[in-house]
N, C-alpha and C. Protein backbone atom coordinates (compact mmCIF):
# COMPACT_ATOMS: atom_id res chain seq x y z
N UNK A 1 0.81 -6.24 10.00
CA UNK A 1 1.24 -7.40 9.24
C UNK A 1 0.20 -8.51 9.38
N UNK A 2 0.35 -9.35 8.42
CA UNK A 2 -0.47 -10.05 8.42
C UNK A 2 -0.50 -11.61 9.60
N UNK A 3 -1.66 -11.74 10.01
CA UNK A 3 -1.44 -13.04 11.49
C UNK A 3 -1.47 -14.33 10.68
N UNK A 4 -0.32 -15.70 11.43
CA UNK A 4 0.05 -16.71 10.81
C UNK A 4 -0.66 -17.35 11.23
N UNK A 5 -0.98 -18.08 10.25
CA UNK A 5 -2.07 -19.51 9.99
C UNK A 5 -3.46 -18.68 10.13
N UNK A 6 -3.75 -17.50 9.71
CA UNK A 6 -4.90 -16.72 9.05
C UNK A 6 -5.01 -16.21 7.70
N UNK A 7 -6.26 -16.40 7.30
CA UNK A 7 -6.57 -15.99 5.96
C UNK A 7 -6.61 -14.79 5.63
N UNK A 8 -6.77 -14.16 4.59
CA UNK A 8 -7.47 -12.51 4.77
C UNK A 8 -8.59 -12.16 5.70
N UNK A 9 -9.91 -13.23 5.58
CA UNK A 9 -10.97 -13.05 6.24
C UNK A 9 -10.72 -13.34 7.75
N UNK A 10 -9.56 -14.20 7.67
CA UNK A 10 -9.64 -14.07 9.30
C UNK A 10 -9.69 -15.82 10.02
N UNK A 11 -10.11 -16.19 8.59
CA UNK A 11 -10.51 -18.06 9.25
C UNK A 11 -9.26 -18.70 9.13
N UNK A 12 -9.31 -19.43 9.77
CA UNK A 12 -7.80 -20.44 10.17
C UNK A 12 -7.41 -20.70 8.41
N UNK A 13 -6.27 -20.90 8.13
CA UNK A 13 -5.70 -21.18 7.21
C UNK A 13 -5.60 -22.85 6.66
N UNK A 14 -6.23 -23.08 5.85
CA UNK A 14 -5.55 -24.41 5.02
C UNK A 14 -4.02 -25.04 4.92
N UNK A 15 -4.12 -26.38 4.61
CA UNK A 15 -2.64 -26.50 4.08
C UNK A 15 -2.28 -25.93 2.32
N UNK A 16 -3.59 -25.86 1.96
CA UNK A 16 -3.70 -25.23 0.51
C UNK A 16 -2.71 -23.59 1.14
N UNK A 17 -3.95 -22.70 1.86
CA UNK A 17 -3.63 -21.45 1.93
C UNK A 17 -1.82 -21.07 2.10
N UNK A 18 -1.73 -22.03 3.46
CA UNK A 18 -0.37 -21.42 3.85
C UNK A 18 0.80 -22.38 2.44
N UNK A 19 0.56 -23.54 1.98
CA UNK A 19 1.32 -23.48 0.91
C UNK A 19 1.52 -22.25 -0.15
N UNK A 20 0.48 -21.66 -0.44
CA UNK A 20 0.40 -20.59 -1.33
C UNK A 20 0.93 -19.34 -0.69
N UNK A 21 0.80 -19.19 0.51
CA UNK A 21 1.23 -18.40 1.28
C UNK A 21 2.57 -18.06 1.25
N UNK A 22 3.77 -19.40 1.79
CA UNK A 22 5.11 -19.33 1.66
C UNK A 22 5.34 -19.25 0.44
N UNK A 23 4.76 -19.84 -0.71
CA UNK A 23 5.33 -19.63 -2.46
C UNK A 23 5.28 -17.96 -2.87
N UNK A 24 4.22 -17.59 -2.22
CA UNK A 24 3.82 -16.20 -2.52
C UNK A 24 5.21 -15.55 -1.75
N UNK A 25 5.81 -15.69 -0.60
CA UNK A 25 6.49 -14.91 0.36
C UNK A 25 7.75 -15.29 -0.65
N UNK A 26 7.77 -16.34 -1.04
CA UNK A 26 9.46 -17.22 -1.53
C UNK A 26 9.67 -15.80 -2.99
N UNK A 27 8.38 -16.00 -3.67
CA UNK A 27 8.70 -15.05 -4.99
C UNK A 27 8.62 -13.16 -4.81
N UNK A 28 8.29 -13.11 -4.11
CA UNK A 28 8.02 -11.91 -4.04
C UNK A 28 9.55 -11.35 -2.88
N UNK A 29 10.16 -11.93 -2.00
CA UNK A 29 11.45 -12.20 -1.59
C UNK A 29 12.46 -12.07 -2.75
N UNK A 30 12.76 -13.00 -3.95
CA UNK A 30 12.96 -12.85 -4.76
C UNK A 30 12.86 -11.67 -5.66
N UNK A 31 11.84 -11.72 -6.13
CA UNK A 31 11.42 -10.10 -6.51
C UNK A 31 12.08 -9.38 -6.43
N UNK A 32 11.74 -8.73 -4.43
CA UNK A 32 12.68 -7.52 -4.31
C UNK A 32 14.14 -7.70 -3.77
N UNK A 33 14.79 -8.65 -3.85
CA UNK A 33 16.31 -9.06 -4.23
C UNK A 33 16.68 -8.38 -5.01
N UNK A 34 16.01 -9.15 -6.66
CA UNK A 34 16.80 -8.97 -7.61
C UNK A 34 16.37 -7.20 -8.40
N UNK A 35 14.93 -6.69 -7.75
CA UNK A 35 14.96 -5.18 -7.81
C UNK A 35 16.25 -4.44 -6.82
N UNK A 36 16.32 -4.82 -6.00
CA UNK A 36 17.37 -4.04 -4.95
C UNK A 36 19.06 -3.85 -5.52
N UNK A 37 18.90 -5.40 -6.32
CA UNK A 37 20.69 -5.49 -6.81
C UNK A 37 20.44 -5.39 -8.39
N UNK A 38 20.12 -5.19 -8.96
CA UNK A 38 20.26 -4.71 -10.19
C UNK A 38 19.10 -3.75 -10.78
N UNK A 39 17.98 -3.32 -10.17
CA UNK A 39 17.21 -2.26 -10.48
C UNK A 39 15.68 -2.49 -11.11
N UNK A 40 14.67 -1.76 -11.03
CA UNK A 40 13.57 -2.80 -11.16
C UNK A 40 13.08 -2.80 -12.46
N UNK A 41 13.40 -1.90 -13.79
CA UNK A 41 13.43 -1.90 -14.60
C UNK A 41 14.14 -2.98 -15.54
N UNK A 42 15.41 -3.24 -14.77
CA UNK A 42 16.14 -4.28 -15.29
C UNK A 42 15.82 -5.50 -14.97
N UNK A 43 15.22 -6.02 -14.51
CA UNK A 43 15.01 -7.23 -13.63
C UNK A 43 13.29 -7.66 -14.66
N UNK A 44 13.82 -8.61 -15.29
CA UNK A 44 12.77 -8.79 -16.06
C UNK A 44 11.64 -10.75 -15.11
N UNK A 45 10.57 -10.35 -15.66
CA UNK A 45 9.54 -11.88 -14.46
C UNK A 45 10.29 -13.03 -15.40
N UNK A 46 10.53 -13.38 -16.38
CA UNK A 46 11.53 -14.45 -16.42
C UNK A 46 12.52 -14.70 -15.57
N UNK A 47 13.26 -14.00 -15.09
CA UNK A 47 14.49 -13.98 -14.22
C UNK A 47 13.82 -14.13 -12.84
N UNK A 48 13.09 -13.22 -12.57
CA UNK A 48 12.77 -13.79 -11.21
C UNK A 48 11.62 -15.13 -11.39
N UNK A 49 11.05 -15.45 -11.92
CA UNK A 49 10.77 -16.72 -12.22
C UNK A 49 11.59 -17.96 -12.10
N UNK A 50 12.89 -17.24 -12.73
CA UNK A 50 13.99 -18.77 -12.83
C UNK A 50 14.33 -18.55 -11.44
N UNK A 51 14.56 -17.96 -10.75
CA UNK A 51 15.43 -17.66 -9.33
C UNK A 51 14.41 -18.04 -8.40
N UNK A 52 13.13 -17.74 -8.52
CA UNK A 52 12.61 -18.44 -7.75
C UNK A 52 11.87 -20.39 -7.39
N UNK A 53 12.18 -20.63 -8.50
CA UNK A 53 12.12 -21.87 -9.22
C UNK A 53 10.96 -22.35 -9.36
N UNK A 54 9.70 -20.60 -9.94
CA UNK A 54 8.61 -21.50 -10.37
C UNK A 54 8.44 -21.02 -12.38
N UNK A 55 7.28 -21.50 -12.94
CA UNK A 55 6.78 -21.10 -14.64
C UNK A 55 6.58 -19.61 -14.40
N UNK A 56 6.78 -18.91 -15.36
CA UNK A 56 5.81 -17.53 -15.58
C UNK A 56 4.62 -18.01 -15.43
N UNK A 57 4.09 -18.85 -15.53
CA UNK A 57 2.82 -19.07 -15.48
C UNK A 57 2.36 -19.64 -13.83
N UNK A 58 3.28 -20.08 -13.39
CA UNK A 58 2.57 -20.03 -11.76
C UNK A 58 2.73 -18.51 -11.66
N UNK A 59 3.83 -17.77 -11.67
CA UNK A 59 4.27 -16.61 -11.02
C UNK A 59 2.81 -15.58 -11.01
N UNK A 60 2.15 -15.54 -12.75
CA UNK A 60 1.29 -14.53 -12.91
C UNK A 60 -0.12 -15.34 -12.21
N UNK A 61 -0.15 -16.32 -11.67
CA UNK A 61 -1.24 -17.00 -11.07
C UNK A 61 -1.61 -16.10 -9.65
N UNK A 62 0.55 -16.03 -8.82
CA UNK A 62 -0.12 -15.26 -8.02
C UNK A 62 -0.13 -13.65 -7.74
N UNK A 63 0.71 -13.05 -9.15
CA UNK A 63 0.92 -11.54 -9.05
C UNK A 63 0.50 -11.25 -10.66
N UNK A 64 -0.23 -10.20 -11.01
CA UNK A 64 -1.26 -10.43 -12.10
C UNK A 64 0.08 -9.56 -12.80
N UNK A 65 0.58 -8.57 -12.12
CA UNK A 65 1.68 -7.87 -12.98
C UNK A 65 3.40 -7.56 -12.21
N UNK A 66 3.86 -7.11 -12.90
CA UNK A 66 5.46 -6.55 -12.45
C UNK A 66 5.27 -6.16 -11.14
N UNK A 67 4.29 -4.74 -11.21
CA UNK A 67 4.13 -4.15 -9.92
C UNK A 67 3.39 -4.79 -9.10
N UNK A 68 2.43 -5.52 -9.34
CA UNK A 68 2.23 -6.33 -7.80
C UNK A 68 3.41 -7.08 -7.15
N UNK A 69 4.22 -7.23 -7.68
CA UNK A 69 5.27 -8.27 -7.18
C UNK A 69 6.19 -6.45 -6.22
N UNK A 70 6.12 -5.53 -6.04
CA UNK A 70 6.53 -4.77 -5.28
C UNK A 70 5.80 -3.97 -4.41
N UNK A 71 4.41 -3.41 -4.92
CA UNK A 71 3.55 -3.33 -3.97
C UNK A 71 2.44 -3.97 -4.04
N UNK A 72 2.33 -5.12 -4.52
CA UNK A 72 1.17 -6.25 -4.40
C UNK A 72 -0.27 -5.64 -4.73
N UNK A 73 -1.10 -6.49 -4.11
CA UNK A 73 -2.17 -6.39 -5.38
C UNK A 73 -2.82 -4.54 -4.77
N UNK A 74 -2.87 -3.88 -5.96
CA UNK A 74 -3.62 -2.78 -6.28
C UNK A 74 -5.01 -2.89 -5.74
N UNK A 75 -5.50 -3.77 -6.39
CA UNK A 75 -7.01 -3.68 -5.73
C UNK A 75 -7.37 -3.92 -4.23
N UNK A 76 -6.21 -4.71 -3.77
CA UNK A 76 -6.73 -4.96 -2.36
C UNK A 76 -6.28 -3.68 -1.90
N UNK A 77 -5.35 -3.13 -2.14
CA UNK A 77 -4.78 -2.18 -1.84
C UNK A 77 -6.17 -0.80 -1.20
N UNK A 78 -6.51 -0.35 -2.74
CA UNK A 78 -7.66 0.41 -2.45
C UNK A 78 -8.91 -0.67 -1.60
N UNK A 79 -9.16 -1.71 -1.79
CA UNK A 79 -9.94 -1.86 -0.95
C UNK A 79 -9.66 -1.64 0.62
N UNK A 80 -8.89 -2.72 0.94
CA UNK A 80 -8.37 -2.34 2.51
C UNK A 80 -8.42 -0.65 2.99
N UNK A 81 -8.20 0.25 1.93
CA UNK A 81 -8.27 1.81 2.58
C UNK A 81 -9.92 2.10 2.53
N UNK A 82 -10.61 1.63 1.57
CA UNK A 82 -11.91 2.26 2.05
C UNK A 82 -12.76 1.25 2.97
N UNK A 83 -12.49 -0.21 2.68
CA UNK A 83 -13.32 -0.50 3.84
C UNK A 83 -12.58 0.34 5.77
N UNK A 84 -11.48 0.19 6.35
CA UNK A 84 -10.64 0.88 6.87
C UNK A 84 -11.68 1.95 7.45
N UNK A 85 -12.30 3.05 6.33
CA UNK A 85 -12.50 4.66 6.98
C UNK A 85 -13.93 4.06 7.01
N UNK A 86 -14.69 3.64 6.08
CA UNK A 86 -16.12 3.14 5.86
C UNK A 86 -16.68 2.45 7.70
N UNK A 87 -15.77 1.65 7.80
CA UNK A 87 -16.00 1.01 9.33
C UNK A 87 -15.72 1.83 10.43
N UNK A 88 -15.20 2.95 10.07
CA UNK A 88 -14.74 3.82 11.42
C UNK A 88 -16.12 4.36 11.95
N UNK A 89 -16.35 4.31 13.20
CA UNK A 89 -18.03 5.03 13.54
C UNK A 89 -17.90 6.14 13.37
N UNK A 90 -19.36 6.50 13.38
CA UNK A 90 -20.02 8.04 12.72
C UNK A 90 -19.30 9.13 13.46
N UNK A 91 -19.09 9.25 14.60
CA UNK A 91 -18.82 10.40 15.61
C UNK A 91 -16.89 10.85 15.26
N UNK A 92 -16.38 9.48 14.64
CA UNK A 92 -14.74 9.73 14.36
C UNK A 92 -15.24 10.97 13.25
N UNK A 93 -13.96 11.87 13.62
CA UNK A 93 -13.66 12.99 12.13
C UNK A 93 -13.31 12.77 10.97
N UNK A 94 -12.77 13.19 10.50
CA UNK A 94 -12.60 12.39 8.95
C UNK A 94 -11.29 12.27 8.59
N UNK A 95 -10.33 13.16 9.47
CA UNK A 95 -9.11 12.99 9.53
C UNK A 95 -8.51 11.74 10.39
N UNK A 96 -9.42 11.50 11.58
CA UNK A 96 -9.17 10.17 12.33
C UNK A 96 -9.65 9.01 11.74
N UNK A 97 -10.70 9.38 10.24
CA UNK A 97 -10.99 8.04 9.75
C UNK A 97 -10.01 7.89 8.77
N UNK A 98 -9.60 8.53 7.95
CA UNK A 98 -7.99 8.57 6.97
C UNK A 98 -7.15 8.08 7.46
N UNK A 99 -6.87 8.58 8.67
CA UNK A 99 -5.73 8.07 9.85
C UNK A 99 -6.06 6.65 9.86
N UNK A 100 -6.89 6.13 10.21
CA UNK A 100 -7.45 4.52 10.36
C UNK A 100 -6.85 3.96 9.03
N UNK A 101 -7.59 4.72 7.69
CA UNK A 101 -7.35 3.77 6.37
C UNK A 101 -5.51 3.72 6.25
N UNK A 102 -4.55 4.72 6.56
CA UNK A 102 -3.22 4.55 6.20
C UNK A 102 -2.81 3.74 7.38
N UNK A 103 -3.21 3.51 8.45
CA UNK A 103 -2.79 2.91 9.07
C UNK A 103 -2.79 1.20 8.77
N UNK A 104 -4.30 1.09 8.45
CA UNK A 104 -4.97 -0.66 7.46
C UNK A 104 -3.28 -0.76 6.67
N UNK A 105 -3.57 0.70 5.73
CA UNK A 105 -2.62 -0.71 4.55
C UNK A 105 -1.19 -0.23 4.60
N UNK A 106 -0.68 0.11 5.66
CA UNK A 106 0.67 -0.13 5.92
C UNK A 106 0.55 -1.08 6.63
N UNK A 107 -0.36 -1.93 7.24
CA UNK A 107 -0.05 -3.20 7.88
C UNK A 107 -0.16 -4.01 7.17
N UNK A 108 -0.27 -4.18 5.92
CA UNK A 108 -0.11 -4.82 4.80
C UNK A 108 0.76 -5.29 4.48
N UNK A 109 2.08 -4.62 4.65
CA UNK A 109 3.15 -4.75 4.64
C UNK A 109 3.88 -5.76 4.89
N UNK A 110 4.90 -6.92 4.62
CA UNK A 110 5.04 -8.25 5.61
C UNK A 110 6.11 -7.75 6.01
N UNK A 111 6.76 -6.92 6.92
CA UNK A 111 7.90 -6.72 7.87
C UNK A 111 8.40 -5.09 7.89
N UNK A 112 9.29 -4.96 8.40
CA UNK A 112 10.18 -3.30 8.51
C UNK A 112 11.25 -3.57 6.83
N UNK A 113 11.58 -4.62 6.93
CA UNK A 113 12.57 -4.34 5.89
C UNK A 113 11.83 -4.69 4.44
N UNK A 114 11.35 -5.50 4.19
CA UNK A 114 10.24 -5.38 2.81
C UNK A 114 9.71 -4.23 2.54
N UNK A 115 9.07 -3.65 3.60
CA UNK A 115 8.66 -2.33 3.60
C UNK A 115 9.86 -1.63 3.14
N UNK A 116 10.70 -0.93 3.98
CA UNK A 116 11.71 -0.32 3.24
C UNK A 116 12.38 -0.49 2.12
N UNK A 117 12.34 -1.56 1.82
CA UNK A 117 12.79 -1.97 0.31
C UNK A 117 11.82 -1.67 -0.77
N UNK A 118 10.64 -1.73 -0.07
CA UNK A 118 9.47 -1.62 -1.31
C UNK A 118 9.19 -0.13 -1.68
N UNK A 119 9.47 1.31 -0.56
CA UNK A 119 9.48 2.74 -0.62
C UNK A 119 10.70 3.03 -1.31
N UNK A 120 12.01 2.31 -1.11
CA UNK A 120 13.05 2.89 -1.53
C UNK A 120 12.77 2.86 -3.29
N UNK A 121 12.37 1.80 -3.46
CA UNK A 121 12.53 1.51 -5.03
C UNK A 121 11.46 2.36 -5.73
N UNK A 122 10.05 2.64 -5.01
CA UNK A 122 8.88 3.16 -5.38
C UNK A 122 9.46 5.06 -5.83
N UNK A 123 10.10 5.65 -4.50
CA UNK A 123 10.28 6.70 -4.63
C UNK A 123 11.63 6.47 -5.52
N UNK A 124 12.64 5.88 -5.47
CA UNK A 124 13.69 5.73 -6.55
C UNK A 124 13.84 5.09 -7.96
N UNK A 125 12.22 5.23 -8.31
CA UNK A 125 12.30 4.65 -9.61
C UNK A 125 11.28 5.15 -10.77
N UNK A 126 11.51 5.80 -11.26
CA UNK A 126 10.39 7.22 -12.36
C UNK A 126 9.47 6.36 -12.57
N UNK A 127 9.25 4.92 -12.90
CA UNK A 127 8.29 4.16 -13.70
C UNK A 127 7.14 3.99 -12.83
N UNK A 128 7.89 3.69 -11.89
CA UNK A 128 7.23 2.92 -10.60
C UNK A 128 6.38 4.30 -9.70
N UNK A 129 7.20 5.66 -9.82
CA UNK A 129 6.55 6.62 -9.17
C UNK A 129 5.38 7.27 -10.04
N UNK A 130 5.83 7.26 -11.30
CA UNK A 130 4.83 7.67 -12.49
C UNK A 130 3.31 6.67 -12.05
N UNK A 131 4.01 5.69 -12.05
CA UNK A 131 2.21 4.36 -12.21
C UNK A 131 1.84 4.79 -10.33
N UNK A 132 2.40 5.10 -9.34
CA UNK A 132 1.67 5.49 -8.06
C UNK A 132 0.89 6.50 -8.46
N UNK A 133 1.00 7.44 -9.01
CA UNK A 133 0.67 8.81 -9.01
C UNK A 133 -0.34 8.53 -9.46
N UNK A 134 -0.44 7.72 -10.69
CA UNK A 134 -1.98 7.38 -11.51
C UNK A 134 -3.09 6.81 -10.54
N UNK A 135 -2.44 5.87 -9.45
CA UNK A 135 -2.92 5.19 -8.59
C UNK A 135 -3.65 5.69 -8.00
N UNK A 136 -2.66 7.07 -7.15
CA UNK A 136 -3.28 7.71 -6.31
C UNK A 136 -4.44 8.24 -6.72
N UNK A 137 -4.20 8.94 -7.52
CA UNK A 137 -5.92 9.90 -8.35
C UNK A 137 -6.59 8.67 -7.93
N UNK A 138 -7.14 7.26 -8.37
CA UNK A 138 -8.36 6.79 -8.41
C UNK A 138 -8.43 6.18 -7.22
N UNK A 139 -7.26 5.83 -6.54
CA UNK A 139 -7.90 6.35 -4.48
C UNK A 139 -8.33 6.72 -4.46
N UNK A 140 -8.23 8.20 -4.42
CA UNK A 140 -8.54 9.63 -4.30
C UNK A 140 -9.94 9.89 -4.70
N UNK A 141 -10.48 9.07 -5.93
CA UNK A 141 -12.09 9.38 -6.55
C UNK A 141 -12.72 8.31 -5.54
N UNK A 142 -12.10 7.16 -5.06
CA UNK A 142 -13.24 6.20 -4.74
C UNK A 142 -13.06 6.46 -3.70
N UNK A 143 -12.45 7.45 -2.71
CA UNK A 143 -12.78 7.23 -1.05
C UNK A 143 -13.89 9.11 -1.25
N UNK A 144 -13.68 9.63 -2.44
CA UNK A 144 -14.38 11.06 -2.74
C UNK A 144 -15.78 10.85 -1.46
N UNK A 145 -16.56 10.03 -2.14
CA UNK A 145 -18.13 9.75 -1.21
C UNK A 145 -17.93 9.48 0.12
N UNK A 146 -17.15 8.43 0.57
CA UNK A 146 -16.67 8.35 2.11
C UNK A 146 -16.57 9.68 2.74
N UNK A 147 -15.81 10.44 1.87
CA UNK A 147 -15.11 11.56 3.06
C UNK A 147 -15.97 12.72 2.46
N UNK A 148 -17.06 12.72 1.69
CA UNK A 148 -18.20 14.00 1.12
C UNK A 148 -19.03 13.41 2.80
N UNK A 149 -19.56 12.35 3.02
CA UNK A 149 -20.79 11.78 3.77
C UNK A 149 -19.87 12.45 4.82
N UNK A 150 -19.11 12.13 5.53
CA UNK A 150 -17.90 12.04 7.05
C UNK A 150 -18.11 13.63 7.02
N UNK A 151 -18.21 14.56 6.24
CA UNK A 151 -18.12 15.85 6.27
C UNK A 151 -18.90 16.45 6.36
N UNK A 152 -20.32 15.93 6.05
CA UNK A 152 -21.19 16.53 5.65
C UNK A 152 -21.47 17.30 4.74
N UNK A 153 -21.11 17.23 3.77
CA UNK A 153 -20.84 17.85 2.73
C UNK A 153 -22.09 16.39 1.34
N UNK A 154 -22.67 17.35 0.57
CA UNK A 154 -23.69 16.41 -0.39
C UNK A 154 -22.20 15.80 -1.20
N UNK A 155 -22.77 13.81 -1.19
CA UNK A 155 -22.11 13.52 -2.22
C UNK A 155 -22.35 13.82 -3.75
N UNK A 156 -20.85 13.91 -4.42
CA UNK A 156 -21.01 14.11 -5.73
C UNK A 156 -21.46 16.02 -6.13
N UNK A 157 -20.91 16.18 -4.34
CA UNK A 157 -20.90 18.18 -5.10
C UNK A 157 -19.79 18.72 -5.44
N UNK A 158 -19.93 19.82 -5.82
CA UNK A 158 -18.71 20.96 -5.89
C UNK A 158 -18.13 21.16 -4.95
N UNK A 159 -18.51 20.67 -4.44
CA UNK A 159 -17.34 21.53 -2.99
C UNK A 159 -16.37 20.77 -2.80
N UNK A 160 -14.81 21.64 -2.55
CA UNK A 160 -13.38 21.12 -3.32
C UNK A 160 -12.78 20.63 -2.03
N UNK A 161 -13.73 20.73 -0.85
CA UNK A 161 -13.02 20.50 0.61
C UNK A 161 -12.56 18.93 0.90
N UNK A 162 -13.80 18.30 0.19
CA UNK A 162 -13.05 16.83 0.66
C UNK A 162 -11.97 16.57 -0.43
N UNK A 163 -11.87 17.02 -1.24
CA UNK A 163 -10.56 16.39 -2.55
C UNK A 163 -9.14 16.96 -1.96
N UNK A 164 -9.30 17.95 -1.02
CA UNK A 164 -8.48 18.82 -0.71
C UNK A 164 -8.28 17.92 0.71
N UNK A 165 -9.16 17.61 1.26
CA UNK A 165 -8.39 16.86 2.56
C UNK A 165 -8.25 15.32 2.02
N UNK A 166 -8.52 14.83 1.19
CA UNK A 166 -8.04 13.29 0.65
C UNK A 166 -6.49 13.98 0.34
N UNK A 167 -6.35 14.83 -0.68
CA UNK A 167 -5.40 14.66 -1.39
C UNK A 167 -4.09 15.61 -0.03
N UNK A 168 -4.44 16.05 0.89
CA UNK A 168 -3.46 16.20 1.86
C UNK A 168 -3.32 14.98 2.95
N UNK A 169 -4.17 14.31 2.77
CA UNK A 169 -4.02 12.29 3.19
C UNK A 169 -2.94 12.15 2.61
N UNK A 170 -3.03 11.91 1.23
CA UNK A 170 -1.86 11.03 0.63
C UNK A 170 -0.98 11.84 0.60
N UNK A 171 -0.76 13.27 0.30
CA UNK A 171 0.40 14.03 0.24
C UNK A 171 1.37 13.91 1.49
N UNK A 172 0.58 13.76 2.74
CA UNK A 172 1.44 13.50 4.13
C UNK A 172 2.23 12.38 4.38
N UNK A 173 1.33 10.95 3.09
CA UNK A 173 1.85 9.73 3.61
C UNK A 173 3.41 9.83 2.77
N UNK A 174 2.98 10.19 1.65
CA UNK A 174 4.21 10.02 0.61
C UNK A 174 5.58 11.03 0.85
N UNK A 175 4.90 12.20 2.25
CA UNK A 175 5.93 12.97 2.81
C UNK A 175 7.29 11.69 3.84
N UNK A 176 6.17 10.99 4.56
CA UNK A 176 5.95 10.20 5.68
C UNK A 176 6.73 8.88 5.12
N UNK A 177 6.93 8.50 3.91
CA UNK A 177 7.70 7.21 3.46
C UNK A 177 9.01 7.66 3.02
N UNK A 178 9.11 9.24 2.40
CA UNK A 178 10.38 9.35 1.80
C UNK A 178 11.09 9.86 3.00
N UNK A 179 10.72 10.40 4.35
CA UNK A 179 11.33 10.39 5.46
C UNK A 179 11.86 9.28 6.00
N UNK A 180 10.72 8.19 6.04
CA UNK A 180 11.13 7.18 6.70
C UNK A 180 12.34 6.34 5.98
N UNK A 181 12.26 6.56 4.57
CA UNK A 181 13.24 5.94 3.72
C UNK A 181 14.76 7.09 3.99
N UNK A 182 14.89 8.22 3.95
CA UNK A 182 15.91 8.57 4.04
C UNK A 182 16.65 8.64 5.31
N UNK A 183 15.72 8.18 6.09
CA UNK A 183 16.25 7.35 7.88
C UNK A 183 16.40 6.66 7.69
N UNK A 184 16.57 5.39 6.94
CA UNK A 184 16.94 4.21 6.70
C UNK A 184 16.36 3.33 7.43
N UNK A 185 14.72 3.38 7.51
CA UNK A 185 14.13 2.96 8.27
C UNK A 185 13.55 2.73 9.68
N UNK A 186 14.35 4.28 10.44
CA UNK A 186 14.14 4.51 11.87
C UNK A 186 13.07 4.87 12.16
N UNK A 187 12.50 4.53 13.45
CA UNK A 187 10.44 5.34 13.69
C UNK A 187 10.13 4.44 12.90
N UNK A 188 8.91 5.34 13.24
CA UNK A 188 7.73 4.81 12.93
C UNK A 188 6.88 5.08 11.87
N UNK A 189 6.83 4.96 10.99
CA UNK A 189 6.01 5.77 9.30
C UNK A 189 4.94 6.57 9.69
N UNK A 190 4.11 5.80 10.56
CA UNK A 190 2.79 6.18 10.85
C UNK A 190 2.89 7.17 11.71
N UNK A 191 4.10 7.56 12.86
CA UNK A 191 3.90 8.27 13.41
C UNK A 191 4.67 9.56 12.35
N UNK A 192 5.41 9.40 11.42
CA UNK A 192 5.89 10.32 10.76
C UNK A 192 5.24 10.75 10.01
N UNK A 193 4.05 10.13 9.52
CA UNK A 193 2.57 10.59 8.97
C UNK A 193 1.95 11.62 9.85
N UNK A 194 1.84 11.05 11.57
CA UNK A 194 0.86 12.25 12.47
C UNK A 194 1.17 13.84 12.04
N UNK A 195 3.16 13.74 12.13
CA UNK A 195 3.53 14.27 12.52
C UNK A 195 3.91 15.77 11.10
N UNK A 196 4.09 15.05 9.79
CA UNK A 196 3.75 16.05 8.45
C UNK A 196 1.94 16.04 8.88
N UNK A 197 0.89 15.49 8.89
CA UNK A 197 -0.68 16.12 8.86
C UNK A 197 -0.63 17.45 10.27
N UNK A 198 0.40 17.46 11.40
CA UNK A 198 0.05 18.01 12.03
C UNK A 198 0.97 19.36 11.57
N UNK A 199 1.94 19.38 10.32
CA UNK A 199 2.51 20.29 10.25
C UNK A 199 1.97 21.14 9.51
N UNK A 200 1.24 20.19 8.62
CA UNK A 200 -0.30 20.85 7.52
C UNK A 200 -1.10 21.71 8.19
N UNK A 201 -1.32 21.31 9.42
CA UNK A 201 -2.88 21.73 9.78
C UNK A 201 -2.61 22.60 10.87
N UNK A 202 -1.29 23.19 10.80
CA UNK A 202 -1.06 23.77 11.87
C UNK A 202 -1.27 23.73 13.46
């Protein structure tokens, strides 16, 4: 999770930042309220706009679309996972550097119960699971070179080994959230991640 009265980068926070900070926490609170009690399809950014008592036009200032307001911004998203494995030193495997990147952006997360609210709706909602899936693929291409180099393997070859261990990355995590969601939030995600990669890999 993220540390209070810090920025992304890390430098002490403004009264600008942390104002934007709590407005950001106030609407996106909101958000997944009114996804939780009436469904996220139904729940149109006017409504949570009025409920949270700012314009559509602050709202999209700080969430560019629908779905950032449930799993927030996309791009940081993929960023945080490849910087994550990129920083792991040379001698880590490539499964302990994956391990590093899911670990980054589930701490992304602001709490246990946002989190669970934000998997329940993701895996319980076709729209929302349809637009992950798209997601995932272009993870999946931009960490490709990370985990070709980590392998030794030439970037940008044929060889199907790193697409095959990216794409059993994410296959473990998305094992690893709909567990943790049908526990109703018990454990630990991450360790329910170790624990589907170690059922993979025998």
């Amino acid at each position: 999770m993220k540390q209070e009265g810090k920025t992304a980068t890390g430098a002490p926070a403004t009264l600008w930042d942390r104002t934007r900070q709590l407005a950001s926490q106030e609407i996106l609170g909101t958000a997944l309220r009114l996804f939780t009690e009436q469904g996220y399809d139904e729940t149109t950014i006017a409504q949570i706009a009025r409920e949270a008592g700012v314009s559509q036009r602050t709202l999209f200032r700080y969430f560019g679309t629908k779905e950032d307001l449930l799993g927030g911004d996309q791009g940081r998203f993929g960023q945080v996972l490849t910087d994550a494995i990129g920083e792991q030193p040379a001698e880590a495997g490539v499964w302990e550097a994956l391990r590093a990147g899911v670990a980054a952006v589930l701490a992304l997360h602001d709490g246990r119960e946002q989190a669970l609210e934000r998997f329940r709706l993701l895996h319980n909602t076709a729209s929302l699971r349809a637009g992950w899936l798209e997601k995932r693929l272009r993870f999946q291409e931009e960490l490709l070179p990370l985990v070709e180099a980590r392998m030794g393997a030439a970037v940008g070859s044929a060889d199907p080994r790193a697409r095959a261990v990216i794409a059993t990355a994410f296959a473990c995590l998305d094992a690893a959230s709909m567990a943790w969601v049908d526990n109703d939030g018990k454990g630990d995600i991450l360790d329910l991640y170790d624990e589907c990669l170690a059922a993979v890999r025998g």
